[in-house]
C-alpha atoms as a PDB file:
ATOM      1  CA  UNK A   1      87.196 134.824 116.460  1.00  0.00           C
ATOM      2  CA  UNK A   2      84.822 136.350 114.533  1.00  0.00           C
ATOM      3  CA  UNK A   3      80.939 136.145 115.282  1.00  0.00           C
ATOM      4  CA  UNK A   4      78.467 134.885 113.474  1.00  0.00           C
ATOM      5  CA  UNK A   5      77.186 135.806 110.826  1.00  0.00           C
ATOM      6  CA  UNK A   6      80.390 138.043 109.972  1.00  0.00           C
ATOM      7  CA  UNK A   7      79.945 141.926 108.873  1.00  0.00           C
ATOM      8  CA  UNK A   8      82.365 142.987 106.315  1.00  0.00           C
ATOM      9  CA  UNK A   9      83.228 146.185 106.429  1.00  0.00           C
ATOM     10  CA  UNK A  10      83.459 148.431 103.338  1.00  0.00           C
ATOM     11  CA  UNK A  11      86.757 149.808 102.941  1.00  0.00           C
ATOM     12  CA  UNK A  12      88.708 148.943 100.596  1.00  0.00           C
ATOM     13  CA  UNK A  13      91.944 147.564 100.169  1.00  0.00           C
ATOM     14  CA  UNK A  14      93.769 149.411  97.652  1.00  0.00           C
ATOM     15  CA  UNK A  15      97.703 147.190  97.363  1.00  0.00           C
ATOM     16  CA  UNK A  16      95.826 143.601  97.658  1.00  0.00           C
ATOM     17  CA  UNK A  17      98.240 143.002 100.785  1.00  0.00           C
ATOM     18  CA  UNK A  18      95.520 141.370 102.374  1.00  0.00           C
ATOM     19  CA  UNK A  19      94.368 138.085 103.864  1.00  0.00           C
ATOM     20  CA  UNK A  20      91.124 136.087 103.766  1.00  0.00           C
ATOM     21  CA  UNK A  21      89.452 134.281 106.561  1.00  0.00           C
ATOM     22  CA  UNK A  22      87.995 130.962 105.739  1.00  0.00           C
ATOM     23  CA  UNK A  23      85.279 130.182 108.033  1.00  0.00           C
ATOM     24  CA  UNK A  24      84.686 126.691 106.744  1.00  0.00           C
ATOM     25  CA  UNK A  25      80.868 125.278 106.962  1.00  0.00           C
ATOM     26  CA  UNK A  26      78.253 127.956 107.490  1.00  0.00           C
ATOM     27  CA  UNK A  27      75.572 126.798 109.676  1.00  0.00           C
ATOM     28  CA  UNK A  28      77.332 123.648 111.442  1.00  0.00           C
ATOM     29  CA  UNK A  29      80.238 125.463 112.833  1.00  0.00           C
ATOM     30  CA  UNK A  30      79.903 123.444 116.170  1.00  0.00           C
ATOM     31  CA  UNK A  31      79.865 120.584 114.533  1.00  0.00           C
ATOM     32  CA  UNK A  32      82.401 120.367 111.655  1.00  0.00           C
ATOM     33  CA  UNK A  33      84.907 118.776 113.574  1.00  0.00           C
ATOM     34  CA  UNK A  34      82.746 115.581 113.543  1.00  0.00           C
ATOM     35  CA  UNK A  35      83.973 115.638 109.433  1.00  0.00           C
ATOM     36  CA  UNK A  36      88.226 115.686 110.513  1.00  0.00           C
ATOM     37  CA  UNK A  37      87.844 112.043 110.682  1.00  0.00           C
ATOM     38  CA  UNK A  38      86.261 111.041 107.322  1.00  0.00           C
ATOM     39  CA  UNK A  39      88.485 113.564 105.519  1.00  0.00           C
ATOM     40  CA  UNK A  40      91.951 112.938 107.209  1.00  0.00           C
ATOM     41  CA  UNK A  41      90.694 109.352 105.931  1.00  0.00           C
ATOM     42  CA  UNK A  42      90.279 110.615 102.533  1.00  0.00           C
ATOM     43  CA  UNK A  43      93.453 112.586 102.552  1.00  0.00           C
ATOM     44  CA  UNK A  44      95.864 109.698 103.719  1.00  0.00           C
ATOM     45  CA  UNK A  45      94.235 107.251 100.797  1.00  0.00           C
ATOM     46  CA  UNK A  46      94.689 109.961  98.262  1.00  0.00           C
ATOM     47  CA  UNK A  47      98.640 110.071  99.113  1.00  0.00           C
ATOM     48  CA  UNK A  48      99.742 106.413  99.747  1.00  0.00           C
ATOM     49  CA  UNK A  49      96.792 105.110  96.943  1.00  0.00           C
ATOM     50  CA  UNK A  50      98.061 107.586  94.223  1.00  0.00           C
ATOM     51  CA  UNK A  51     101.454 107.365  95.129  1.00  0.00           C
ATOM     52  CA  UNK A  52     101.061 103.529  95.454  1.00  0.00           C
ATOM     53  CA  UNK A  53      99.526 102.953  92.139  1.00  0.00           C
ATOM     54  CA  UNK A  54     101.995 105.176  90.195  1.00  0.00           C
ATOM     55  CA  UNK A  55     105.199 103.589  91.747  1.00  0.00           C
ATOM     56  CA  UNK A  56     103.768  99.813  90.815  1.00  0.00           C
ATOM     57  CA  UNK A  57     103.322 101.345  86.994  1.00  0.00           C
ATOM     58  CA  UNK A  58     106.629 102.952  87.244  1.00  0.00           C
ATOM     59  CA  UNK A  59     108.574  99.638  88.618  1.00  0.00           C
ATOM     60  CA  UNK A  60     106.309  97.042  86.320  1.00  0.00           C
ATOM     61  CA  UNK A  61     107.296  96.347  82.901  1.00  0.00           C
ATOM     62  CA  UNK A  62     104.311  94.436  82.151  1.00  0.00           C
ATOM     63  CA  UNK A  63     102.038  97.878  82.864  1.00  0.00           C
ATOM     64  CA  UNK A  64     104.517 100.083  80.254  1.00  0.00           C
ATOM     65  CA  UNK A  65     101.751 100.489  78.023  1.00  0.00           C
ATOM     66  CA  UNK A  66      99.764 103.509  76.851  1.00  0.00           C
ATOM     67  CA  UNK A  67      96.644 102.991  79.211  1.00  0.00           C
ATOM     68  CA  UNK A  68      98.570 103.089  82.185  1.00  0.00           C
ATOM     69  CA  UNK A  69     101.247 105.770  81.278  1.00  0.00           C
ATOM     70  CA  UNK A  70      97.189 107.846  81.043  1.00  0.00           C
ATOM     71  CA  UNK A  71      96.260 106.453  84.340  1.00  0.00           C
ATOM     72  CA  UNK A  72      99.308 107.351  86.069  1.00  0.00           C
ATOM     73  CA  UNK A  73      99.151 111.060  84.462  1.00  0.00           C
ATOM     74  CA  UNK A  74      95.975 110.852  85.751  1.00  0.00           C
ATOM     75  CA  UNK A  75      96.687 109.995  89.394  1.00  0.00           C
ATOM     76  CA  UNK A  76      99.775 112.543  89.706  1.00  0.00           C
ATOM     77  CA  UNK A  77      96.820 115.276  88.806  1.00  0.00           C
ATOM     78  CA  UNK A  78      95.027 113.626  91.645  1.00  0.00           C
ATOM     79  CA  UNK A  79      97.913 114.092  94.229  1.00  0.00           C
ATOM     80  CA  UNK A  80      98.414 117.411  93.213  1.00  0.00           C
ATOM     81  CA  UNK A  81      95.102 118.124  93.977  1.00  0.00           C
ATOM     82  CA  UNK A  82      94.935 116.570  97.116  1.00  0.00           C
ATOM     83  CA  UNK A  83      98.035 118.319  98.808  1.00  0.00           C
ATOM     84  CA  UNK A  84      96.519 121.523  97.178  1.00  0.00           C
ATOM     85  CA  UNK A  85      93.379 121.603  99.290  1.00  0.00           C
ATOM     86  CA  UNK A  86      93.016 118.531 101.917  1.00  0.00           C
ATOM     87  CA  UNK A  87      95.505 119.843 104.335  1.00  0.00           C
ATOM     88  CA  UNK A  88      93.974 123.052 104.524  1.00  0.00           C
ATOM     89  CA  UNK A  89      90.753 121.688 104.820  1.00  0.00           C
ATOM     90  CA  UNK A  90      91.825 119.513 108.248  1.00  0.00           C
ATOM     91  CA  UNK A  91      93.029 122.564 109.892  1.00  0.00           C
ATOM     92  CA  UNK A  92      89.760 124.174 109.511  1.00  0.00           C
ATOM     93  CA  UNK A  93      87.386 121.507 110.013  1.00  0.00           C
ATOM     94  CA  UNK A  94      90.074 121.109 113.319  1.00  0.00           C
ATOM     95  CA  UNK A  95      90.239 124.833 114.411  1.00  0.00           C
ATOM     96  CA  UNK A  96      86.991 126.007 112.996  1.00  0.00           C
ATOM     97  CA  UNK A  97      89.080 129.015 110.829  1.00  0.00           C
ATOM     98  CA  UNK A  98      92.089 130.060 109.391  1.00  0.00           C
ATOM     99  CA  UNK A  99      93.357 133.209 107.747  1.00  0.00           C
ATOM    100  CA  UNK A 100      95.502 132.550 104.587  1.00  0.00           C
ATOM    101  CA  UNK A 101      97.088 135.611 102.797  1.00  0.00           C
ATOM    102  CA  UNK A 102      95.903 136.648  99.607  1.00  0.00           C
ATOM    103  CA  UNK A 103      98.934 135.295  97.053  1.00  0.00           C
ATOM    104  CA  UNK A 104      98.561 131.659  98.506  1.00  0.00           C
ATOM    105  CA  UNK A 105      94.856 132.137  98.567  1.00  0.00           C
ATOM    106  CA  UNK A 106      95.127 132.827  94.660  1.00  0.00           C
ATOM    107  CA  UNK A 107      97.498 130.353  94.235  1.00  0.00           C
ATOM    108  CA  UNK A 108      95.262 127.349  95.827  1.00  0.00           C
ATOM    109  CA  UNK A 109      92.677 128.770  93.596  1.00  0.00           C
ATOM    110  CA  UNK A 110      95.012 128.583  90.349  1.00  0.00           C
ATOM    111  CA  UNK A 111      95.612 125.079  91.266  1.00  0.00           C
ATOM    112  CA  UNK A 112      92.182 123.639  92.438  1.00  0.00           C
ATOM    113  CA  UNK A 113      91.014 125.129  88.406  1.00  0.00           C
ATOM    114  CA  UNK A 114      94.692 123.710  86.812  1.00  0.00           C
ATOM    115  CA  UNK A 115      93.581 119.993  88.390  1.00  0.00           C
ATOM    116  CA  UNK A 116      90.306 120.099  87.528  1.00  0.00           C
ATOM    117  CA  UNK A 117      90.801 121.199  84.155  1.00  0.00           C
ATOM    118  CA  UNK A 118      93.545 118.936  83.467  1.00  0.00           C
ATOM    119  CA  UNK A 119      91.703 115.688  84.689  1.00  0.00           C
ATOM    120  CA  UNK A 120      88.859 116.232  82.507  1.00  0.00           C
ATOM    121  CA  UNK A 121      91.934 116.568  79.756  1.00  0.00           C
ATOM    122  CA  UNK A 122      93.313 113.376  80.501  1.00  0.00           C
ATOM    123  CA  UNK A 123      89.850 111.878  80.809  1.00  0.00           C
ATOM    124  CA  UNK A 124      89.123 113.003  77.114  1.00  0.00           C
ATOM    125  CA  UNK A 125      92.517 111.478  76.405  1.00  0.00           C
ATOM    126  CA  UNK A 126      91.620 108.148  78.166  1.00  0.00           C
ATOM    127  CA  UNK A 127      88.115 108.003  76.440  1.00  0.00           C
ATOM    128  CA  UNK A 128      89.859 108.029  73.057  1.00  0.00           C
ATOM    129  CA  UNK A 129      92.342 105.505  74.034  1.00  0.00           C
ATOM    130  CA  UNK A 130      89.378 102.938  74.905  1.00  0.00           C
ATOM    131  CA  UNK A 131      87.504 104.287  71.915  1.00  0.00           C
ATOM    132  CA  UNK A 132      90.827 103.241  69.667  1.00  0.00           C
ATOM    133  CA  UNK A 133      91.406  99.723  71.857  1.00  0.00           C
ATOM    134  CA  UNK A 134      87.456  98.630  71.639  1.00  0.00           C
ATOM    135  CA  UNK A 135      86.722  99.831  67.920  1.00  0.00           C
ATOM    136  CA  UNK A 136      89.775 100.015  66.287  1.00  0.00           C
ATOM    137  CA  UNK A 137      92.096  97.388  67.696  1.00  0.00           C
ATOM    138  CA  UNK A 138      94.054  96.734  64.567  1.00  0.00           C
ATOM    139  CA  UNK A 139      95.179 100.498  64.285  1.00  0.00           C
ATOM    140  CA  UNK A 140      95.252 100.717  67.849  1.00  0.00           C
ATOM    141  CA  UNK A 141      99.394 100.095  68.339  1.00  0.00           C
ATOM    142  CA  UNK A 142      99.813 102.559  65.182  1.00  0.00           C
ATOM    143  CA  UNK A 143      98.039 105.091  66.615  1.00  0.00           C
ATOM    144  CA  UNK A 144      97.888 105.594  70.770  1.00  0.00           C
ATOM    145  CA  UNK A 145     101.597 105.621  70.642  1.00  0.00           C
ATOM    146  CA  UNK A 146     103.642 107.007  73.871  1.00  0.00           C
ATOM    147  CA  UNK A 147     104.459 110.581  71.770  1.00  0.00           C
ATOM    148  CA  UNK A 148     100.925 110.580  71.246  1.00  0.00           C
ATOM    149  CA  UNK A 149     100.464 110.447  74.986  1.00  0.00           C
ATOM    150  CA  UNK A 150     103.074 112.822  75.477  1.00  0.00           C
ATOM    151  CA  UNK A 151     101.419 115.052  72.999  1.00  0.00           C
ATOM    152  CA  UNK A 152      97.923 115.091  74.470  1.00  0.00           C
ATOM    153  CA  UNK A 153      99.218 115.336  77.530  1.00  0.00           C
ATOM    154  CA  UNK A 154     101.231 118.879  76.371  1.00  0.00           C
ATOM    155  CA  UNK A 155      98.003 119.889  75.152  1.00  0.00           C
ATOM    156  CA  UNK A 156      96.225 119.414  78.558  1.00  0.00           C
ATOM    157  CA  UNK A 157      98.915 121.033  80.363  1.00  0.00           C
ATOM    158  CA  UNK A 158      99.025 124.048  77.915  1.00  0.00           C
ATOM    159  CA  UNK A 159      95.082 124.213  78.105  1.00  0.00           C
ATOM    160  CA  UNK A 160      94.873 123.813  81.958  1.00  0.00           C
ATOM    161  CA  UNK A 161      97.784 126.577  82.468  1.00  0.00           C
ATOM    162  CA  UNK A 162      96.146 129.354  80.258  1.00  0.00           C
ATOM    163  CA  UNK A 163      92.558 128.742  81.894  1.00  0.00           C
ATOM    164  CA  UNK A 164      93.784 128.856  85.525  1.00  0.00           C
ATOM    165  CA  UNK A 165      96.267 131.460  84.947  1.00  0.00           C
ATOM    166  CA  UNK A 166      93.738 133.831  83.294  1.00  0.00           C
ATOM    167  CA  UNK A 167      90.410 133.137  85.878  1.00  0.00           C
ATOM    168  CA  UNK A 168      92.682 133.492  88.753  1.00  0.00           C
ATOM    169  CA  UNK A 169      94.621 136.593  87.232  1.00  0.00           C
ATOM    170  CA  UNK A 170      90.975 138.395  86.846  1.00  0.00           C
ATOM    171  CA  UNK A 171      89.874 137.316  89.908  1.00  0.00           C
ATOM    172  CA  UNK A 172      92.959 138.581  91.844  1.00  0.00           C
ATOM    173  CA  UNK A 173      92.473 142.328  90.133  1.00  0.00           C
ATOM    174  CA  UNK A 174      89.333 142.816  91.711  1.00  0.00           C
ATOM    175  CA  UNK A 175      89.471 145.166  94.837  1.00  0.00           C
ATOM    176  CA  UNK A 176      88.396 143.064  98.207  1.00  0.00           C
ATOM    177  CA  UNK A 177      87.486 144.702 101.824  1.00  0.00           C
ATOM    178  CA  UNK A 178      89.039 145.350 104.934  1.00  0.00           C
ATOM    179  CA  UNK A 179      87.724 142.182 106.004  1.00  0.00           C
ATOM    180  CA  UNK A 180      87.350 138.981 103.675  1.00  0.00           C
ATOM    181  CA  UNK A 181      85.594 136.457 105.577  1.00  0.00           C
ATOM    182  CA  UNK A 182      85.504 133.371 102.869  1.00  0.00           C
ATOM    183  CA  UNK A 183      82.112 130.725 104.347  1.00  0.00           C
ATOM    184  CA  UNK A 184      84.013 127.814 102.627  1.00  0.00           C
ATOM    185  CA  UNK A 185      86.900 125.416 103.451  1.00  0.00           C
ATOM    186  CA  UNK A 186      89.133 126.875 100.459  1.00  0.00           C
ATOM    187  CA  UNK A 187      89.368 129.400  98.475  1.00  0.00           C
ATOM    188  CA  UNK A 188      87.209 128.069  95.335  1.00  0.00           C
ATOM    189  CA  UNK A 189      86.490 130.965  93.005  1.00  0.00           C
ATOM    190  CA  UNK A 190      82.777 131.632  93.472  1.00  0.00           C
ATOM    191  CA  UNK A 191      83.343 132.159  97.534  1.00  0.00           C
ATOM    192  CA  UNK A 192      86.182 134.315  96.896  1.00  0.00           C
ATOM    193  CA  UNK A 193      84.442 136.557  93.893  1.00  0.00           C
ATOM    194  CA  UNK A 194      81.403 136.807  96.064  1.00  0.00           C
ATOM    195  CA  UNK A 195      82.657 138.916  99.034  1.00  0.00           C
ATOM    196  CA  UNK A 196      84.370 141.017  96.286  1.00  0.00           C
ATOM    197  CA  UNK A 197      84.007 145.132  96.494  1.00  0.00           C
ATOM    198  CA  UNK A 198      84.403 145.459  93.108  1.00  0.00           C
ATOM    199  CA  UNK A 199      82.709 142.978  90.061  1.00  0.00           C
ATOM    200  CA  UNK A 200      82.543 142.760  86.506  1.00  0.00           C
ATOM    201  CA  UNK A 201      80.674 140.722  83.958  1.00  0.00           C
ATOM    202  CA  UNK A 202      83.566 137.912  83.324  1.00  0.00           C
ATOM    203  CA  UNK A 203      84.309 137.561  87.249  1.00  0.00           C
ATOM    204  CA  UNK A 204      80.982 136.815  87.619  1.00  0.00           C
ATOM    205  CA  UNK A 205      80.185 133.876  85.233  1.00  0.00           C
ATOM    206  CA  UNK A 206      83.551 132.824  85.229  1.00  0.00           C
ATOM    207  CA  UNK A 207      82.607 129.549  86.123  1.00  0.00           C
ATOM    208  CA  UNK A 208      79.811 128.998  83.676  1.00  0.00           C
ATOM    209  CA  UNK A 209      82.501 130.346  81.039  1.00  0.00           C
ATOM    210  CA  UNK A 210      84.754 127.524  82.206  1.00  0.00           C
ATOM    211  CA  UNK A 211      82.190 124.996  81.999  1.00  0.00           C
ATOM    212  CA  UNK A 212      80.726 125.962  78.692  1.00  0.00           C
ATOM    213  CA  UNK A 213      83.583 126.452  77.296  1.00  0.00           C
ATOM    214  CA  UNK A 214      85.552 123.395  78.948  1.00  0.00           C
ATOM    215  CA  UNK A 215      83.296 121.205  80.829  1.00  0.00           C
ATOM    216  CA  UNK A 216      80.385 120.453  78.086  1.00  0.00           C
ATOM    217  CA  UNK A 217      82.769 120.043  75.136  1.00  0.00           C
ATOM    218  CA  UNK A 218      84.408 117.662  77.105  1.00  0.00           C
ATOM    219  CA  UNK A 219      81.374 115.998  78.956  1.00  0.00           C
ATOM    220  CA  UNK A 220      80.395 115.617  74.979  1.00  0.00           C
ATOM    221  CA  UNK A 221      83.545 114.219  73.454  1.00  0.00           C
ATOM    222  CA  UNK A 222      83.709 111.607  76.328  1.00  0.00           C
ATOM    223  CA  UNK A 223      80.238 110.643  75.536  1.00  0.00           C
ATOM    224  CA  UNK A 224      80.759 110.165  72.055  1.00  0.00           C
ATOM    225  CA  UNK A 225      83.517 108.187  72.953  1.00  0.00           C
ATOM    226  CA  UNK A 226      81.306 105.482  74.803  1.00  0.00           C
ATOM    227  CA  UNK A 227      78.541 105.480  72.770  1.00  0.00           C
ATOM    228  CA  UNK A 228      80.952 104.280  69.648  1.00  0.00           C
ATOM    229  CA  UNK A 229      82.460 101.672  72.296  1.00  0.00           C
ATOM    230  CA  UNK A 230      78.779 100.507  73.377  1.00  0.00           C
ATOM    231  CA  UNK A 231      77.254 100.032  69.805  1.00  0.00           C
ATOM    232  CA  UNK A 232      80.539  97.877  68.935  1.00  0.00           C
ATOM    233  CA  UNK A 233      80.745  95.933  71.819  1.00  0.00           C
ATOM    234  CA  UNK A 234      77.123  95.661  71.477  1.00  0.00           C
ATOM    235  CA  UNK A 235      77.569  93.965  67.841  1.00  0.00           C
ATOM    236  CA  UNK A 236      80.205  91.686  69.080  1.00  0.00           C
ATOM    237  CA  UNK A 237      78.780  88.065  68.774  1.00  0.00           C
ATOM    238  CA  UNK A 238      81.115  86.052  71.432  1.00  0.00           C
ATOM    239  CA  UNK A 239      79.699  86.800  75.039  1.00  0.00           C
ATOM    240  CA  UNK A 240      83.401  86.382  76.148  1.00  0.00           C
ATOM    241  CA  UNK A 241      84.460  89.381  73.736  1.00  0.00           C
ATOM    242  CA  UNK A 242      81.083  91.527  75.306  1.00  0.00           C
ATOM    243  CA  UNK A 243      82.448  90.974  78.369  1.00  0.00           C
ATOM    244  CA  UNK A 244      85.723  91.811  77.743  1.00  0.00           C
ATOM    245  CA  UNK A 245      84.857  95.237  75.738  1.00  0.00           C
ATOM    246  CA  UNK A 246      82.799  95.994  79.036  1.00  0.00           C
ATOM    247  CA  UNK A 247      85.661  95.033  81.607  1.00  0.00           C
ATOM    248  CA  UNK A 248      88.364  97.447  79.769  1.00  0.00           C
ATOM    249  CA  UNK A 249      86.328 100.239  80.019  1.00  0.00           C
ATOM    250  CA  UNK A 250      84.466  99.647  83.475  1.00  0.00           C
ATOM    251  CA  UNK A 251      87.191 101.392  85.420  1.00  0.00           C
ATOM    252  CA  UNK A 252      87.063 104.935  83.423  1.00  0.00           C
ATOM    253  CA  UNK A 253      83.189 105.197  83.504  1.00  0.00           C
ATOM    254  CA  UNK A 254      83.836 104.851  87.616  1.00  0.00           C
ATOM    255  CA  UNK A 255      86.627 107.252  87.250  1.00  0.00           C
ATOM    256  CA  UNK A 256      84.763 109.691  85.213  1.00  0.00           C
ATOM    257  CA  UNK A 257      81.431 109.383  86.697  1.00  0.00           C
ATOM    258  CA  UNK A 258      83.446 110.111  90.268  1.00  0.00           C
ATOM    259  CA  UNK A 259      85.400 113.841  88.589  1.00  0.00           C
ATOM    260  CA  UNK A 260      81.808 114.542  86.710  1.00  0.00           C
ATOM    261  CA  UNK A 261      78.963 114.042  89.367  1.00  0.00           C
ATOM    262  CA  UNK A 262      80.424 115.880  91.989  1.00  0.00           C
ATOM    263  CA  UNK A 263      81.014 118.620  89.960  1.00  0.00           C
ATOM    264  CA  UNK A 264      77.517 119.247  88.403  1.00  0.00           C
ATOM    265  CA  UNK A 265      76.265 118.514  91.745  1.00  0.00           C
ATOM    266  CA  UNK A 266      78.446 121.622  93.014  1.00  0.00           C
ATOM    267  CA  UNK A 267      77.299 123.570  90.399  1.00  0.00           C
ATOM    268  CA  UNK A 268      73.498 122.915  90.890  1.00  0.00           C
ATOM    269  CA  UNK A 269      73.661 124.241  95.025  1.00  0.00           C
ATOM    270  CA  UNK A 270      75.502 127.013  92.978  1.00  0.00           C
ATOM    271  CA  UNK A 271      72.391 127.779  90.501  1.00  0.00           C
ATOM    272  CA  UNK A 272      70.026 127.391  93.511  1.00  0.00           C
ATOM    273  CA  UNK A 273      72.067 128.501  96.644  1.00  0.00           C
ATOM    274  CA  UNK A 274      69.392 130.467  97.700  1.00  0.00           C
ATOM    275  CA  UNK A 275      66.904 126.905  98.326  1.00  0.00           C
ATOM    276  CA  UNK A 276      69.727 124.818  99.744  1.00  0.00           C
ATOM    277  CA  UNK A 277      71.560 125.076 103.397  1.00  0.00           C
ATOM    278  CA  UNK A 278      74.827 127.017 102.332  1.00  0.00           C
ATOM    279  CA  UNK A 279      77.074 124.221 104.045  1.00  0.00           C
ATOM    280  CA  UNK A 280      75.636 121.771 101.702  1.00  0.00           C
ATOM    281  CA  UNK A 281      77.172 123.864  98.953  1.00  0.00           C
ATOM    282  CA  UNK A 282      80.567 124.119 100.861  1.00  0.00           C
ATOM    283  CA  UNK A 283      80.875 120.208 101.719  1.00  0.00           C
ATOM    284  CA  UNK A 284      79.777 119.381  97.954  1.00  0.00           C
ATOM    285  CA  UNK A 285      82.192 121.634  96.486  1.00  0.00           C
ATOM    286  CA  UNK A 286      85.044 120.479  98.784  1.00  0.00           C
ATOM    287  CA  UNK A 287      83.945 116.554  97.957  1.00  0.00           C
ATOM    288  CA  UNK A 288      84.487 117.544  94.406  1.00  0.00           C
ATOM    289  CA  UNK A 289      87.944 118.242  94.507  1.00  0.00           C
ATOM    290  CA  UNK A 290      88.336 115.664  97.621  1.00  0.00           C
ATOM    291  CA  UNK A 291      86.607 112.694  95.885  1.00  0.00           C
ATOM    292  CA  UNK A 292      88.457 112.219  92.656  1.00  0.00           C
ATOM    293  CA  UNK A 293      91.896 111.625  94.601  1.00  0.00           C
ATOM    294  CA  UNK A 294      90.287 109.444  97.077  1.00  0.00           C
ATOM    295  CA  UNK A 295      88.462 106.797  94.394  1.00  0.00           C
ATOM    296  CA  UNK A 296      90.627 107.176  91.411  1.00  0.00           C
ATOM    297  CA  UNK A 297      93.301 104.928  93.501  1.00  0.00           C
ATOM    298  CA  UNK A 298      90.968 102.483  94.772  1.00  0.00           C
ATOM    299  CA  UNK A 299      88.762 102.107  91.855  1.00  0.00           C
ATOM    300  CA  UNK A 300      92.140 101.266  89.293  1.00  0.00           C
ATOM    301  CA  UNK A 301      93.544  99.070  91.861  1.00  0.00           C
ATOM    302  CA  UNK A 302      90.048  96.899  92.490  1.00  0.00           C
ATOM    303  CA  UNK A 303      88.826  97.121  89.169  1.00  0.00           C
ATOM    304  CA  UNK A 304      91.682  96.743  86.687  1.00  0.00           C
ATOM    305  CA  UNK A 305      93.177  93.348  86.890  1.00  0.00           C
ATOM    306  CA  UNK A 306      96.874  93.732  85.557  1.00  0.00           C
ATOM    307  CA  UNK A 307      97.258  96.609  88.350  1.00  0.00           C
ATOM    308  CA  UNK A 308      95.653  94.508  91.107  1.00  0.00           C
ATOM    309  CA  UNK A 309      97.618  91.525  90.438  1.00  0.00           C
ATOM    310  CA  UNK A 310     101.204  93.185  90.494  1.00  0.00           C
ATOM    311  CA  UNK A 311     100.234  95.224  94.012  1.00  0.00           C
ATOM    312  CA  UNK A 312      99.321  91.777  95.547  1.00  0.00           C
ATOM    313  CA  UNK A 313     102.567  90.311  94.031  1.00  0.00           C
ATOM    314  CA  UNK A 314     104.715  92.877  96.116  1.00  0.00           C
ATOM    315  CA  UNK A 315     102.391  92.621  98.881  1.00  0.00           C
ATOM    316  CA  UNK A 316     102.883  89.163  99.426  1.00  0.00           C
ATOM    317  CA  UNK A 317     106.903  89.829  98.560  1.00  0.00           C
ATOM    318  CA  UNK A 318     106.969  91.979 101.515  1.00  0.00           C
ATOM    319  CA  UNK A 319     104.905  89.978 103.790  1.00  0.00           C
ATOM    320  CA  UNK A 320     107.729  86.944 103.231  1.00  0.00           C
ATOM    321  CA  UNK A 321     110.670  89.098 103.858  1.00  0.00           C
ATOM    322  CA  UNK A 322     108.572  90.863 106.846  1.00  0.00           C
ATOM    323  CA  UNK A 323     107.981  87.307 107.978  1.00  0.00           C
ATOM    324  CA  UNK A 324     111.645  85.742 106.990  1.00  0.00           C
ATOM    325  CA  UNK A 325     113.368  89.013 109.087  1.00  0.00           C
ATOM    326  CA  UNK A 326     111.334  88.334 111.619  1.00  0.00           C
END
């Protein structure tokens, strides 16, 4: 046990055969267990929900469509994500700390940046394919074909890889103490870069170079997107075709809005750590990676109808031959 707060000392390590202590939240240590509950919720819906939804699109010919080959891209991001970093987080908010070594450390953080990166891919990807389905209908089997899924899909991977390989590679070169006491519940790259003995320009705003060069190019292709699909629907004269455009795209502005407000939320307690409780920071940037595979699930099964409809089919399947074995 360490006490708090922690003093690192100021050797250095010099073969990065180290490991770092994550203390989890800084401030509410006695208390943090309280949270095991809530996210041990969070982390069984994002397995059986993602898993769930992506097995009904895999088995349901009806749901071999464009859209949902996206959606299910989508989800398998999410449970990536969610066996990346929920599991670890239990065992703190459970034990109160845990020491990781440095390779899987860097590894989790390669990971948490190839998710997030690739679901704001796929959610470009997903804004275009309701941009092509609400405005250009007619060209809309012509164009969002499945290689042009598969494509854009490449193109996220590609794009995800090469960010989170690089960040993590510079942020694994710096030199780290004797002692690497982390005052998060993973190892997200500002927490790690901060107890670093050793800095440089790019470490430093490596995040802001992420989102400038990632998050707001995406942030303003998506928005595009929906402001082409909101002055057509808006033109449309039937109220039944309004409704319609609206319904179709309901479910990605939850999805989106759910990856997004998390995220500039974390970044904000970033900007202004120094005027907000550093837990806050910690439980916002762990509900941004948390919340994403968590809703995404319940949001496409509730909201989109086709989806709904085939997971109450089997449900009610299963509840006969439950009830007929019995």
């Amino acid at each position: 046990m360490f006490p708090w707060p922690v003093n690192i000392t100021a050797n250095h390590t010099s073969n990065q055969d180290f490991e770092f202590l994550l203390l989890g939240l800084p401030g509410i240590h006695d208390i943090q267990r309280l949270l095991f509950v809530p996210f041990f919720f969070m982390f069984l819906v994002s397995l059986l929900g993602n898993v769930t939804v992506i097995l009904v699109i895999a088995i349901e010919q009806s749901l071999w469509e464009p859209m949902y080959y996206i959606i299910s891209i989508l989800l398998l991001t999410d449970v990536i994500a969610a066996v990346t970093l929920l599991p670890q987080l239990l065992v703190i908010l459970w034990l109160g700390e845990y020491s990781v070594y440095c390779t899987l450390c860097f590894a989790q953080m390669f990971f948490i940046c190839f998710t997030g990166i690739m679901e704001s891919s796929v959610l470009v990807l997903m804004s275009y394919d309701r941009y092509m389905a609400v405005c250009n209908p007619l060209r809309y089997a012509a164009i969002v074909t499945n290689t042009f899924i598969v494509k854009g899909s490449l193109v996220g991977i590609v794009r995800s890889f090469c960010v989170a390989l690089s960040t993590t590679t510079f942020v694994s070169l710096l030199s780290y103490c004797t002692v690497n006491a982390v005052y998060n519940v993973y190892c997200e790259h500002t927490s790690v870069i901060n107890i670093a003995c050793s800095h440089t320009y790019f470490t430093d705003n490596i995040v802001y170079f992420i989102i400038y060069l990632i998050g707001i190019p995406d942030i303003t292709l998506i928005g595009l997107s929906y402001y082409m699909i909101l002055r057509a629907a808006l033109r449309l004269k039937s109220a039944k075709a309004l409704r319609k455009a609206f319904s179709t795209c309901s479910s990605h502005v939850f999805v989106m809005l759910a990856f997004y407000l998390p995220g500039v939320l974390s970044t904000l307690t970033s900007i202004f750590e120094n005027k907000i409780p550093a837990y806050v920071r910690v439980l916002l940037s762990a509900l941004y990676v948390a919340s994403p595979p968590f809703l995404n699930p319940l949001i496409y099964g509730i909201k989109t109808k086709q989806i709904r409809q085939v997971i109450l089919k089997h449900l009610r399947k299963a509840s006969r031959l439950w009830g007929y074995n019995k």
